[in-house]
PDB file of N, CA and C in Angstrom:
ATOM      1  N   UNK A   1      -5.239  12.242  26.310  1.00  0.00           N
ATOM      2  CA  UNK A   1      -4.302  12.882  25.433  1.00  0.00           C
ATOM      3  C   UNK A   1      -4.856  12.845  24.012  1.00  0.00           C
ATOM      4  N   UNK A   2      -4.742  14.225  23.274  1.00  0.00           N
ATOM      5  CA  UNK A   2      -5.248  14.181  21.823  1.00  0.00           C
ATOM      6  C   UNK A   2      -3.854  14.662  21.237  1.00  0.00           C
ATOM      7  N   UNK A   3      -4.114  14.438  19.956  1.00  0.00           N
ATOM      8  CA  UNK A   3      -3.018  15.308  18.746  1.00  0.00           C
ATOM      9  C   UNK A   3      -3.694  15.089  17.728  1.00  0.00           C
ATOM     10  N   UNK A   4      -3.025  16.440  16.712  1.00  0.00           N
ATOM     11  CA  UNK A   4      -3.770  16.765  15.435  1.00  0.00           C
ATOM     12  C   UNK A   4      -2.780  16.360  14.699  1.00  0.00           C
ATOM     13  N   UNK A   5      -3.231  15.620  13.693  1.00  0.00           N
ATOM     14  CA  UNK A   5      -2.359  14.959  12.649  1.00  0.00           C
ATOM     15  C   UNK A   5      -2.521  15.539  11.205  1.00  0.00           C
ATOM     16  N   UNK A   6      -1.256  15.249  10.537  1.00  0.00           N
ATOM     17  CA  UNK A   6      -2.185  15.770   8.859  1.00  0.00           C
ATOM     18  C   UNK A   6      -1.153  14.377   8.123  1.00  0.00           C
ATOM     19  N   UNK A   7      -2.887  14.350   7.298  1.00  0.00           N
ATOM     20  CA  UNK A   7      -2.471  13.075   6.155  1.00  0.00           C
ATOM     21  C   UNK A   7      -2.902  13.296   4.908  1.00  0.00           C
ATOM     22  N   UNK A   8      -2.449  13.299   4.022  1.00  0.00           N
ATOM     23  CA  UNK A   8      -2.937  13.837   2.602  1.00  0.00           C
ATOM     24  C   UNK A   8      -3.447  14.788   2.665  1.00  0.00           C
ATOM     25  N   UNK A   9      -3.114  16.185   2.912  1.00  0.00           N
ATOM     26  CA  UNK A   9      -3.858  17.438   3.039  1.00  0.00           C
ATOM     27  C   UNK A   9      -4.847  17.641   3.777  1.00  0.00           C
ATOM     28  N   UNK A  10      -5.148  16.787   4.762  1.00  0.00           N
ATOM     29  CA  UNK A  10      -5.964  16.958   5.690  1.00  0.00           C
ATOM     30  C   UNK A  10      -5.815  16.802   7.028  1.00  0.00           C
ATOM     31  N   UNK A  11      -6.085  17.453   7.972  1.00  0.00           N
ATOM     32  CA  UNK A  11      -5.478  17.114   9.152  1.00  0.00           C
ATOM     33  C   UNK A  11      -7.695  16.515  10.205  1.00  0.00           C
ATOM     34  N   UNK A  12      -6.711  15.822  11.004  1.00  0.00           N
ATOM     35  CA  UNK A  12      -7.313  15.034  11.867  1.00  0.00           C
ATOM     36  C   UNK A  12      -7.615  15.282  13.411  1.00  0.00           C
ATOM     37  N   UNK A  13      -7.937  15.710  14.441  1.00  0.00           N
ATOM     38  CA  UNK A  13      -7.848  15.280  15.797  1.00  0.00           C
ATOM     39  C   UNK A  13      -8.159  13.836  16.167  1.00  0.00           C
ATOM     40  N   UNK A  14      -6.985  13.510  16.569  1.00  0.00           N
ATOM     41  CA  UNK A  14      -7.812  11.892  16.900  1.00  0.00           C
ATOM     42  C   UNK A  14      -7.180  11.555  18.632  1.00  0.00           C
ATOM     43  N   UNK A  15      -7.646  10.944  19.431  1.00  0.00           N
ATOM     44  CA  UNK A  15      -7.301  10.320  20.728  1.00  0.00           C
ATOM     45  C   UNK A  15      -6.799   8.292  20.506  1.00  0.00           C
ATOM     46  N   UNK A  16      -6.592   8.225  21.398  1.00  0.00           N
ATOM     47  CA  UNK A  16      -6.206   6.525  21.277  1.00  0.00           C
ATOM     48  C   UNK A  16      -7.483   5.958  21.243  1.00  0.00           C
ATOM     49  N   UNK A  17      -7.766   4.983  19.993  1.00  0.00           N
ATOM     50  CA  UNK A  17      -9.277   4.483  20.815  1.00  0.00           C
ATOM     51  C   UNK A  17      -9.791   4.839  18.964  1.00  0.00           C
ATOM     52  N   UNK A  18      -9.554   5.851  18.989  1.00  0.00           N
ATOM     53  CA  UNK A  18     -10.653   6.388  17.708  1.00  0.00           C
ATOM     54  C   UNK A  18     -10.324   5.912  15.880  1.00  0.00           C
ATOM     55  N   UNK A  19     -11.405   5.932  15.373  1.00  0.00           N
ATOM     56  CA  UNK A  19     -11.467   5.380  13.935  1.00  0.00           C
ATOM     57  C   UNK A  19     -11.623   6.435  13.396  1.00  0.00           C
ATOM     58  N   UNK A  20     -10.406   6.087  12.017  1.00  0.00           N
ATOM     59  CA  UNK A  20     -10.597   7.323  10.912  1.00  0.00           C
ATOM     60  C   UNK A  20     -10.394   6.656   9.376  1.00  0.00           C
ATOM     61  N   UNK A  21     -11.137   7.079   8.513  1.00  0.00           N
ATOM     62  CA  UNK A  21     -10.742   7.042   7.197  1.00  0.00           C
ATOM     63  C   UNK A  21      -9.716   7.673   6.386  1.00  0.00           C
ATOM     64  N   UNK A  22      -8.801   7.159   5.868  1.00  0.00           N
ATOM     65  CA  UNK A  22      -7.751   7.966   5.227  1.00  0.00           C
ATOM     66  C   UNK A  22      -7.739   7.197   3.472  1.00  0.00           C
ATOM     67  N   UNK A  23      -7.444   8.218   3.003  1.00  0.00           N
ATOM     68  CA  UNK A  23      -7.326   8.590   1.365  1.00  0.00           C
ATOM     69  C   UNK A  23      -6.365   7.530   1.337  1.00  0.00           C
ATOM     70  N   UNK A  24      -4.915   7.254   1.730  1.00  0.00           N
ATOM     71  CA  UNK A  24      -3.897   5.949   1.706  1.00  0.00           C
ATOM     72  C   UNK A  24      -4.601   4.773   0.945  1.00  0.00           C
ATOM     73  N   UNK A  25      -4.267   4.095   0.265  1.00  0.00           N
ATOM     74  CA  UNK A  25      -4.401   2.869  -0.478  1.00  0.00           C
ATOM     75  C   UNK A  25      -2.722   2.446   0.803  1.00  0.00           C
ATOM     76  N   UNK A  26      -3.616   1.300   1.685  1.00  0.00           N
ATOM     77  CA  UNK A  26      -2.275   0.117   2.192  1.00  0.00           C
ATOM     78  C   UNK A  26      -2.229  -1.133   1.868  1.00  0.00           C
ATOM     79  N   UNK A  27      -0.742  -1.570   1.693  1.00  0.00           N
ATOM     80  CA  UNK A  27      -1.115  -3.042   1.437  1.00  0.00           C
ATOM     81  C   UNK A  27      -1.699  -4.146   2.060  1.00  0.00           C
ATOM     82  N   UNK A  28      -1.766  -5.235   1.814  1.00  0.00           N
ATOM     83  CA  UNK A  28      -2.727  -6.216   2.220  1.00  0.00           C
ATOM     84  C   UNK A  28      -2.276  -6.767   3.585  1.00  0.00           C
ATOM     85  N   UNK A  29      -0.229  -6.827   3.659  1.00  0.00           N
ATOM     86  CA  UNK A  29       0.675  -7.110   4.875  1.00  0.00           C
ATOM     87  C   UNK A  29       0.804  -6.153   5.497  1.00  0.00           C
ATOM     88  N   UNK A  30       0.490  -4.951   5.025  1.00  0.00           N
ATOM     89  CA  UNK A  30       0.727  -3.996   6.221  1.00  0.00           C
ATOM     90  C   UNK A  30      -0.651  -4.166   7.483  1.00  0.00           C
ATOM     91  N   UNK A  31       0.435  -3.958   8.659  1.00  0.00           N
ATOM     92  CA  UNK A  31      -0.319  -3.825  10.047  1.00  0.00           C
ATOM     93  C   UNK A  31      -0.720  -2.949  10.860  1.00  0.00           C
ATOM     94  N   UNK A  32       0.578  -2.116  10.714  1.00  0.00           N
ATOM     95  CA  UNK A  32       0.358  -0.970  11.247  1.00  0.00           C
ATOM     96  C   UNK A  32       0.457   0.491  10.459  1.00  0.00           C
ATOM     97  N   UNK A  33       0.035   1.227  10.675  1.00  0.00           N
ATOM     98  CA  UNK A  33       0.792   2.877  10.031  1.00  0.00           C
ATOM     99  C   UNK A  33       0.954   3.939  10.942  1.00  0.00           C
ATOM    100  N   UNK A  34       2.274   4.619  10.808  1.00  0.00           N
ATOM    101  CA  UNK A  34       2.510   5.704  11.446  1.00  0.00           C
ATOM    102  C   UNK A  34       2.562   6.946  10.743  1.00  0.00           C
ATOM    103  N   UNK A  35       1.812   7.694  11.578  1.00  0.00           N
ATOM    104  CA  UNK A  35       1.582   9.490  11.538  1.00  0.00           C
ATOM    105  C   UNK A  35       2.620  10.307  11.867  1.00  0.00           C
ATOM    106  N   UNK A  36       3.706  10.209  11.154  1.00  0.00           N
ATOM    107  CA  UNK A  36       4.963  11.276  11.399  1.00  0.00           C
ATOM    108  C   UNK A  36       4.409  13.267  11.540  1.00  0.00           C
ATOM    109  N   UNK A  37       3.547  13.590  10.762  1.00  0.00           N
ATOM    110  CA  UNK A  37       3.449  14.722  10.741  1.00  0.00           C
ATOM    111  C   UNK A  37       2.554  14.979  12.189  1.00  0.00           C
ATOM    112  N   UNK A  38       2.777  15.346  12.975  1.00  0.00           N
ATOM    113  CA  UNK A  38       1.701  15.564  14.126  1.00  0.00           C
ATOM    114  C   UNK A  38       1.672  17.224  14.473  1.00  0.00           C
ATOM    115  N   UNK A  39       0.832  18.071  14.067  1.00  0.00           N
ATOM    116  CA  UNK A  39       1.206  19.593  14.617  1.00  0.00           C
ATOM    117  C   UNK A  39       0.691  20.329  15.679  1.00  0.00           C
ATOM    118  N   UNK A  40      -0.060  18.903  16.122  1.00  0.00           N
ATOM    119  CA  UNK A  40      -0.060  19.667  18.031  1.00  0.00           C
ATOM    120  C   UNK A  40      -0.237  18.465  18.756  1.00  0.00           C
ATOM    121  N   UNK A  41       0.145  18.530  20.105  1.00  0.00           N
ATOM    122  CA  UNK A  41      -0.265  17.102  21.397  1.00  0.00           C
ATOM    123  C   UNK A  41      -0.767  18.290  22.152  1.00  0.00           C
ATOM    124  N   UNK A  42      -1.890  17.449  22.924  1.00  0.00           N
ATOM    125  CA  UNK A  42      -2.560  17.993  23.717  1.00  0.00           C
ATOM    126  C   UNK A  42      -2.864  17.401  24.518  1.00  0.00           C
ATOM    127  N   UNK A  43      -3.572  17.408  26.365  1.00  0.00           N
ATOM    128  CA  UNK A  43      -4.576  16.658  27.066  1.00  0.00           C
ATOM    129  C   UNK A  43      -4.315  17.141  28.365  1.00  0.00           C
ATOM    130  N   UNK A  44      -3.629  16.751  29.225  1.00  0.00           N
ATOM    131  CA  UNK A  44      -2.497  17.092  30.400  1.00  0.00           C
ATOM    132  C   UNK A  44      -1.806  18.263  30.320  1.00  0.00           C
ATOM    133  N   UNK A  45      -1.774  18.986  31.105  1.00  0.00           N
ATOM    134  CA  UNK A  45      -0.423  20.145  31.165  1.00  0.00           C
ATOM    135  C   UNK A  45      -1.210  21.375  29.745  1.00  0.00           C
ATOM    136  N   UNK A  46      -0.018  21.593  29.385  1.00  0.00           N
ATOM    137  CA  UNK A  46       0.182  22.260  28.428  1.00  0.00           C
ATOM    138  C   UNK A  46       0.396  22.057  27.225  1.00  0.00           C
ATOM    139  N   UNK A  47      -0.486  22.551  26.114  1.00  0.00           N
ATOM    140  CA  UNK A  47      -0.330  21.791  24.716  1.00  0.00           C
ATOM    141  C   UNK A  47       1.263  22.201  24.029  1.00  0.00           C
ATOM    142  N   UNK A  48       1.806  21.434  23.331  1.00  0.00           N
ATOM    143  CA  UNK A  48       2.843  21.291  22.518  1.00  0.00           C
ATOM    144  C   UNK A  48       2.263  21.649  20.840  1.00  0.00           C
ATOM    145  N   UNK A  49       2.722  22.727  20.423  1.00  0.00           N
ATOM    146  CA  UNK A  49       2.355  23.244  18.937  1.00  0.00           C
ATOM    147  C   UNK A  49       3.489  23.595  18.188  1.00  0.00           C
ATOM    148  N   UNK A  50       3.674  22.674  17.115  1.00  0.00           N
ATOM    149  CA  UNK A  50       4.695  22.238  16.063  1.00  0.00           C
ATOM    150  C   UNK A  50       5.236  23.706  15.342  1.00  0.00           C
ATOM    151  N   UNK A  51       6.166  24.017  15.160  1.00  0.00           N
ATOM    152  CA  UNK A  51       6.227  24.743  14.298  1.00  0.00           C
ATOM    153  C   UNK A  51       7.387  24.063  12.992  1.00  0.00           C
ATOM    154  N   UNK A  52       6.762  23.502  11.854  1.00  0.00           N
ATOM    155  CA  UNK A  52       4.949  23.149  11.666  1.00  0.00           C
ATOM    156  C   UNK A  52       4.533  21.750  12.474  1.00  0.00           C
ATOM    157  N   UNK A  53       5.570  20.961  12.595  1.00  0.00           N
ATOM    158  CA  UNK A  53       5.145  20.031  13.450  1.00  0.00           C
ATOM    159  C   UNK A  53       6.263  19.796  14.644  1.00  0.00           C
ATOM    160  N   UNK A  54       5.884  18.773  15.640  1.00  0.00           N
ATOM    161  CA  UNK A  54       6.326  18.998  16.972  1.00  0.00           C
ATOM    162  C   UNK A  54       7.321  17.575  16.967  1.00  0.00           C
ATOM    163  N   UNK A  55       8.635  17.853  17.062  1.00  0.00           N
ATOM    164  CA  UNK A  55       9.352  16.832  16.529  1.00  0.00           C
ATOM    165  C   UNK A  55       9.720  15.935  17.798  1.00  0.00           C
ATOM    166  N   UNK A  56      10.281  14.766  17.197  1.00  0.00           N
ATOM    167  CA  UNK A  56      10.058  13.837  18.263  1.00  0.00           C
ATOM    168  C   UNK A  56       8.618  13.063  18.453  1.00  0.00           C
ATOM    169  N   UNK A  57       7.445  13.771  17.899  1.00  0.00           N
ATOM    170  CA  UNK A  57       5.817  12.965  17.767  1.00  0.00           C
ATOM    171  C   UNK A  57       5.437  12.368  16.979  1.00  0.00           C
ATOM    172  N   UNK A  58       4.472  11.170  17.365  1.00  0.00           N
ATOM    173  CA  UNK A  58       4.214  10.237  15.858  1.00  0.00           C
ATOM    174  C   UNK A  58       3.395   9.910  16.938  1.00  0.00           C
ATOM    175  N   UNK A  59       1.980   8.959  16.369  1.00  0.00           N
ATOM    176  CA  UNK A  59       0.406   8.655  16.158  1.00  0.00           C
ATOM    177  C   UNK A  59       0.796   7.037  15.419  1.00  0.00           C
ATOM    178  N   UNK A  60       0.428   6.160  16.181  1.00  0.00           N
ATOM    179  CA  UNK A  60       0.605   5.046  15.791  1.00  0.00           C
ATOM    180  C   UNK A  60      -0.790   4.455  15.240  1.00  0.00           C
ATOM    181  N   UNK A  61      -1.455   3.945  14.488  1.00  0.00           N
ATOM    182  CA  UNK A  61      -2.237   2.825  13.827  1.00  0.00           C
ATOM    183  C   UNK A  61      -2.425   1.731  13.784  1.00  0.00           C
ATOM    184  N   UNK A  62      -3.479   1.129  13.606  1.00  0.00           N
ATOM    185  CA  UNK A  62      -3.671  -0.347  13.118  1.00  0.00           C
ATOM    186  C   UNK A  62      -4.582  -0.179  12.366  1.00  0.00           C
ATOM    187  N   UNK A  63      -4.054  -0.572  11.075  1.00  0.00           N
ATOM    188  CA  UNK A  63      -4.828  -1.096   9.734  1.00  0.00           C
ATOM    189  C   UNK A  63      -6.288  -1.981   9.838  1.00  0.00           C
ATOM    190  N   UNK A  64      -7.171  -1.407  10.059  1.00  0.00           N
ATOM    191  CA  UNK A  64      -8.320  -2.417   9.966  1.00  0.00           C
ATOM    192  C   UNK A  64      -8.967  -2.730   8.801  1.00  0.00           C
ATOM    193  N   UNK A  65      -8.985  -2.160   7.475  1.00  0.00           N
ATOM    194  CA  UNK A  65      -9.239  -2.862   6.290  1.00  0.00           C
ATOM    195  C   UNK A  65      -9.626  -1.980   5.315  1.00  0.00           C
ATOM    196  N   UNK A  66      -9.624  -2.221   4.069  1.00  0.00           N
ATOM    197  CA  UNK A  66     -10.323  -1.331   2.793  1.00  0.00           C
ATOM    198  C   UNK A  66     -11.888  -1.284   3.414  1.00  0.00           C
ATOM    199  N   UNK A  67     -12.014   0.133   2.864  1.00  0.00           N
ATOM    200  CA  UNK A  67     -13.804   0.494   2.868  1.00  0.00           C
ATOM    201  C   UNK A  67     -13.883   1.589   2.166  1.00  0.00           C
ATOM    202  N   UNK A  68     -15.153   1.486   1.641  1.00  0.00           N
ATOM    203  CA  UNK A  68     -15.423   2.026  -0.040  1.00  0.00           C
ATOM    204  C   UNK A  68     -16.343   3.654   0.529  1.00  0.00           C
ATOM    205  N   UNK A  69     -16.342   4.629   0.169  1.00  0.00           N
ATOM    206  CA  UNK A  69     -17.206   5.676   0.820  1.00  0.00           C
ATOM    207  C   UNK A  69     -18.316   5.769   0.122  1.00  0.00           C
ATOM    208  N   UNK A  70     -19.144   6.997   0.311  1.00  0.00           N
ATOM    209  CA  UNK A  70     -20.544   6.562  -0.270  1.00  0.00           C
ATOM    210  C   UNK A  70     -20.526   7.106  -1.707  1.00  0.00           C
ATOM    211  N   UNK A  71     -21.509   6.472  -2.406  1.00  0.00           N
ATOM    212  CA  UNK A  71     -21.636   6.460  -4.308  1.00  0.00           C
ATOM    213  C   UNK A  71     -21.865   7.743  -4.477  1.00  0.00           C
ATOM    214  N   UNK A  72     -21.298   8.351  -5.445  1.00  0.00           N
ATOM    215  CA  UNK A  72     -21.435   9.876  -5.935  1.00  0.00           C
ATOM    216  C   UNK A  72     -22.264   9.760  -7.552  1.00  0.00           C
ATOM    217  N   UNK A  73     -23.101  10.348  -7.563  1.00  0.00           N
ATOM    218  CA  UNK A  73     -23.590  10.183  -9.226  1.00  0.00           C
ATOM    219  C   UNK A  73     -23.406  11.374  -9.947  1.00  0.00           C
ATOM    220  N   UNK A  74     -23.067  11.482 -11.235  1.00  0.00           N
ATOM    221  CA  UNK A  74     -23.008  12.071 -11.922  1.00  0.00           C
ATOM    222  C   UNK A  74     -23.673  12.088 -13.136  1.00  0.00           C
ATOM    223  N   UNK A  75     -24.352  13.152 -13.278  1.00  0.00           N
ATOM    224  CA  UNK A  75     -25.580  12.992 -14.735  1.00  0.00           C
ATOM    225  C   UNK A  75     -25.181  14.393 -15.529  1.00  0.00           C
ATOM    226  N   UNK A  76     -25.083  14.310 -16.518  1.00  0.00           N
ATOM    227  CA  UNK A  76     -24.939  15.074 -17.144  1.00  0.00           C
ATOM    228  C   UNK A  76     -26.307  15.025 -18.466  1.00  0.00           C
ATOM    229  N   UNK A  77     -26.591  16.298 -18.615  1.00  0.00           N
ATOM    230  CA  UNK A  77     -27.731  16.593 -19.608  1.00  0.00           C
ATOM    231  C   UNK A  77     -27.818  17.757 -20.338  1.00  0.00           C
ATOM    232  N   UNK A  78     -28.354  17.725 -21.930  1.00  0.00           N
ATOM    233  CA  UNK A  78     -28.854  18.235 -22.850  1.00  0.00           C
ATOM    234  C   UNK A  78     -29.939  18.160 -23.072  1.00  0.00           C
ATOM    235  N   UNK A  79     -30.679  19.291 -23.486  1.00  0.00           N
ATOM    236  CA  UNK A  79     -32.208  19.076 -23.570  1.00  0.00           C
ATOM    237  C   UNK A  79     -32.334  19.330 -25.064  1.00  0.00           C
ATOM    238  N   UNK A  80     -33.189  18.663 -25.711  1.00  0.00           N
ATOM    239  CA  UNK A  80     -33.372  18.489 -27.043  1.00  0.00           C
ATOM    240  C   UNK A  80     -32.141  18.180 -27.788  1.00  0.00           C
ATOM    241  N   UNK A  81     -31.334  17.297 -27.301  1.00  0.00           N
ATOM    242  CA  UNK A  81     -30.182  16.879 -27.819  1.00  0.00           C
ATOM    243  C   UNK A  81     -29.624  15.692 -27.774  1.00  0.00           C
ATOM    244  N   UNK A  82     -30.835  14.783 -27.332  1.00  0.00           N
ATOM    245  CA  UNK A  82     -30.795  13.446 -26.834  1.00  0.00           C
ATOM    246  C   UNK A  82     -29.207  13.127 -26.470  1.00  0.00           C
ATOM    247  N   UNK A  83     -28.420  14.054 -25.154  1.00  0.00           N
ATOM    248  CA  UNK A  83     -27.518  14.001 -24.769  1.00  0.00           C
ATOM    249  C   UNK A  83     -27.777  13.634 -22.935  1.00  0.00           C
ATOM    250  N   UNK A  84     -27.185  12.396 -22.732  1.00  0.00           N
ATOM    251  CA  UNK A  84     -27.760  12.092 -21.275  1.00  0.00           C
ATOM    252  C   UNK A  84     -25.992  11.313 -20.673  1.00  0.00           C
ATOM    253  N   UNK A  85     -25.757  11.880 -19.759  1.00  0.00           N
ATOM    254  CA  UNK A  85     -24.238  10.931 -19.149  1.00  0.00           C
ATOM    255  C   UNK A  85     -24.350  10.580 -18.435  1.00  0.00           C
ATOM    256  N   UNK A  86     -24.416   9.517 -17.553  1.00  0.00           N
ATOM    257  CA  UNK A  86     -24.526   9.394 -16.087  1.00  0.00           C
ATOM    258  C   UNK A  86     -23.386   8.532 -16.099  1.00  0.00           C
ATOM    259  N   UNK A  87     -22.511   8.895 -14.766  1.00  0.00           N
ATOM    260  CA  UNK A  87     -21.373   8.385 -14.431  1.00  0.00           C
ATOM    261  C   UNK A  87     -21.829   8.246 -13.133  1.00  0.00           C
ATOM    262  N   UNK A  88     -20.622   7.241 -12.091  1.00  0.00           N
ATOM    263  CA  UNK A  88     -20.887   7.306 -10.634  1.00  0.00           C
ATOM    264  C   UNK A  88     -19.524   7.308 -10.259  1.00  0.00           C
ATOM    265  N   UNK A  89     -19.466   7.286  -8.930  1.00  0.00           N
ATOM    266  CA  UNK A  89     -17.737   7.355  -8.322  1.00  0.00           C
ATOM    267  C   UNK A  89     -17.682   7.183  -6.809  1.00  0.00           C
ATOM    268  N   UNK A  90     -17.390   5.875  -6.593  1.00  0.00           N
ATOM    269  CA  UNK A  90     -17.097   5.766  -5.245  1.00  0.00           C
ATOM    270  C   UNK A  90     -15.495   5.602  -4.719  1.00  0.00           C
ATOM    271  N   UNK A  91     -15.446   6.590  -3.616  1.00  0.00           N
ATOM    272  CA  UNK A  91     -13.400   7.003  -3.230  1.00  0.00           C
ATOM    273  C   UNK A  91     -13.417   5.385  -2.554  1.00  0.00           C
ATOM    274  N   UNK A  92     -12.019   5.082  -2.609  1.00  0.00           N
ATOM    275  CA  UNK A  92     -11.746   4.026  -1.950  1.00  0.00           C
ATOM    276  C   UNK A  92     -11.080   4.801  -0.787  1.00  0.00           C
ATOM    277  N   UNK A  93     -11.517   4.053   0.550  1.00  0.00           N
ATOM    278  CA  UNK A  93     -10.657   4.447   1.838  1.00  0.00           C
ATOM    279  C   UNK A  93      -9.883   3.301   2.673  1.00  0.00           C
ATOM    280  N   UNK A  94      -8.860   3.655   3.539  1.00  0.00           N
ATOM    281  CA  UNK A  94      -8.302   2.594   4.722  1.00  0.00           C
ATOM    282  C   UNK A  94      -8.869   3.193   5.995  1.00  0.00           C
ATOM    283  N   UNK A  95      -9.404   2.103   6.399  1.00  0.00           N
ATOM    284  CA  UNK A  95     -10.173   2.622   7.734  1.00  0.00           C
ATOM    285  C   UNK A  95      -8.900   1.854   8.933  1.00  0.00           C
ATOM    286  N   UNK A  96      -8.869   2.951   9.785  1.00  0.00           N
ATOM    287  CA  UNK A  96      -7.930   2.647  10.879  1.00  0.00           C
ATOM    288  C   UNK A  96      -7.786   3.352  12.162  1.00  0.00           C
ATOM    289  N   UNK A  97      -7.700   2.201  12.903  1.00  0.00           N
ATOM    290  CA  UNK A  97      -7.940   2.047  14.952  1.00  0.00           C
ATOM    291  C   UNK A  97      -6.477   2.710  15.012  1.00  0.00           C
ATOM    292  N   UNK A  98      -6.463   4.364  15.769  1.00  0.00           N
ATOM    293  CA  UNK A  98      -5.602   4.827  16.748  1.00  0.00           C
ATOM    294  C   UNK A  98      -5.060   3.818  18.000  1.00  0.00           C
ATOM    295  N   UNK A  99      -3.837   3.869  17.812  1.00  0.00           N
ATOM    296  CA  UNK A  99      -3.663   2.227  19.198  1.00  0.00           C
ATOM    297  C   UNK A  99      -2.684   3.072  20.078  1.00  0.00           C
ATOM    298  N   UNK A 100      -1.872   4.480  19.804  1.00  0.00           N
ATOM    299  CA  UNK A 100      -1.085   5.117  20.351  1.00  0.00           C
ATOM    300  C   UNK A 100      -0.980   6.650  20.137  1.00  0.00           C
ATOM    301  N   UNK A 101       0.025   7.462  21.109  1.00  0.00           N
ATOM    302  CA  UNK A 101       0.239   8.714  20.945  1.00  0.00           C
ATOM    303  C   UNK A 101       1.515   8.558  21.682  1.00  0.00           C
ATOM    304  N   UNK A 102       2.858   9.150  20.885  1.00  0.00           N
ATOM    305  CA  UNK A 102       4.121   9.051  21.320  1.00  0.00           C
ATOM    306  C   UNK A 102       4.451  11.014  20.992  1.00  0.00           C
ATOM    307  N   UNK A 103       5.264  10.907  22.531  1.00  0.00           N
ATOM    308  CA  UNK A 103       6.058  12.237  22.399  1.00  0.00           C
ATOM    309  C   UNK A 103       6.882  12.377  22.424  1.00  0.00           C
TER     310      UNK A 103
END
């Protein structure tokens, strides 16, 4: 069984089992998180497609921990203007184990 989820403007396919990064800042006690928006189930039978989402569905979680994504650099330059910027920027993410799919 799969379903497509959306979390911060992005939507997901995920199955039970699978790891995803999400934009969410969670707290340190939280354990679990749930995916209320789900806009399709799929696997068996016949898929179920939300209009916009398929009510009664939610995508359960387990919080496995902060993780940082990869370093972005930023340089900025002027030539003959002894103008040089370099900035960097790494997104913070919550990485988290699919443990369910409810219909």
């Amino acid at each position: 069984m799969y379903a497509i989820i959306e979390d911060g403007g992005k939507q997901y396919k995920v199955t039970s089992g699978d790891r995803l990064l999400i934009d969410r800042e969670v707290d340190e006690q939280t354990k679990t998180v749930t995916f209320d928006r789900v806009l399709l189930v799929g696997g068996e039978g016949k898929a179920k497609i939300g209009l916009p989402t398929v009510s009664g569905a939610s995508v359960s979680a387990d919080v496995v921990g902060p993780k940082a994504g990869p370093k972005i650099d930023i340089f900025k330059y002027k030539r003959r203007k002894r103008y040089r910027l370099r900035k960097g920027h790494r997104q913070h993410y919550t990485e988290v184990k699919v443990s369910g799919i409810t219909v």
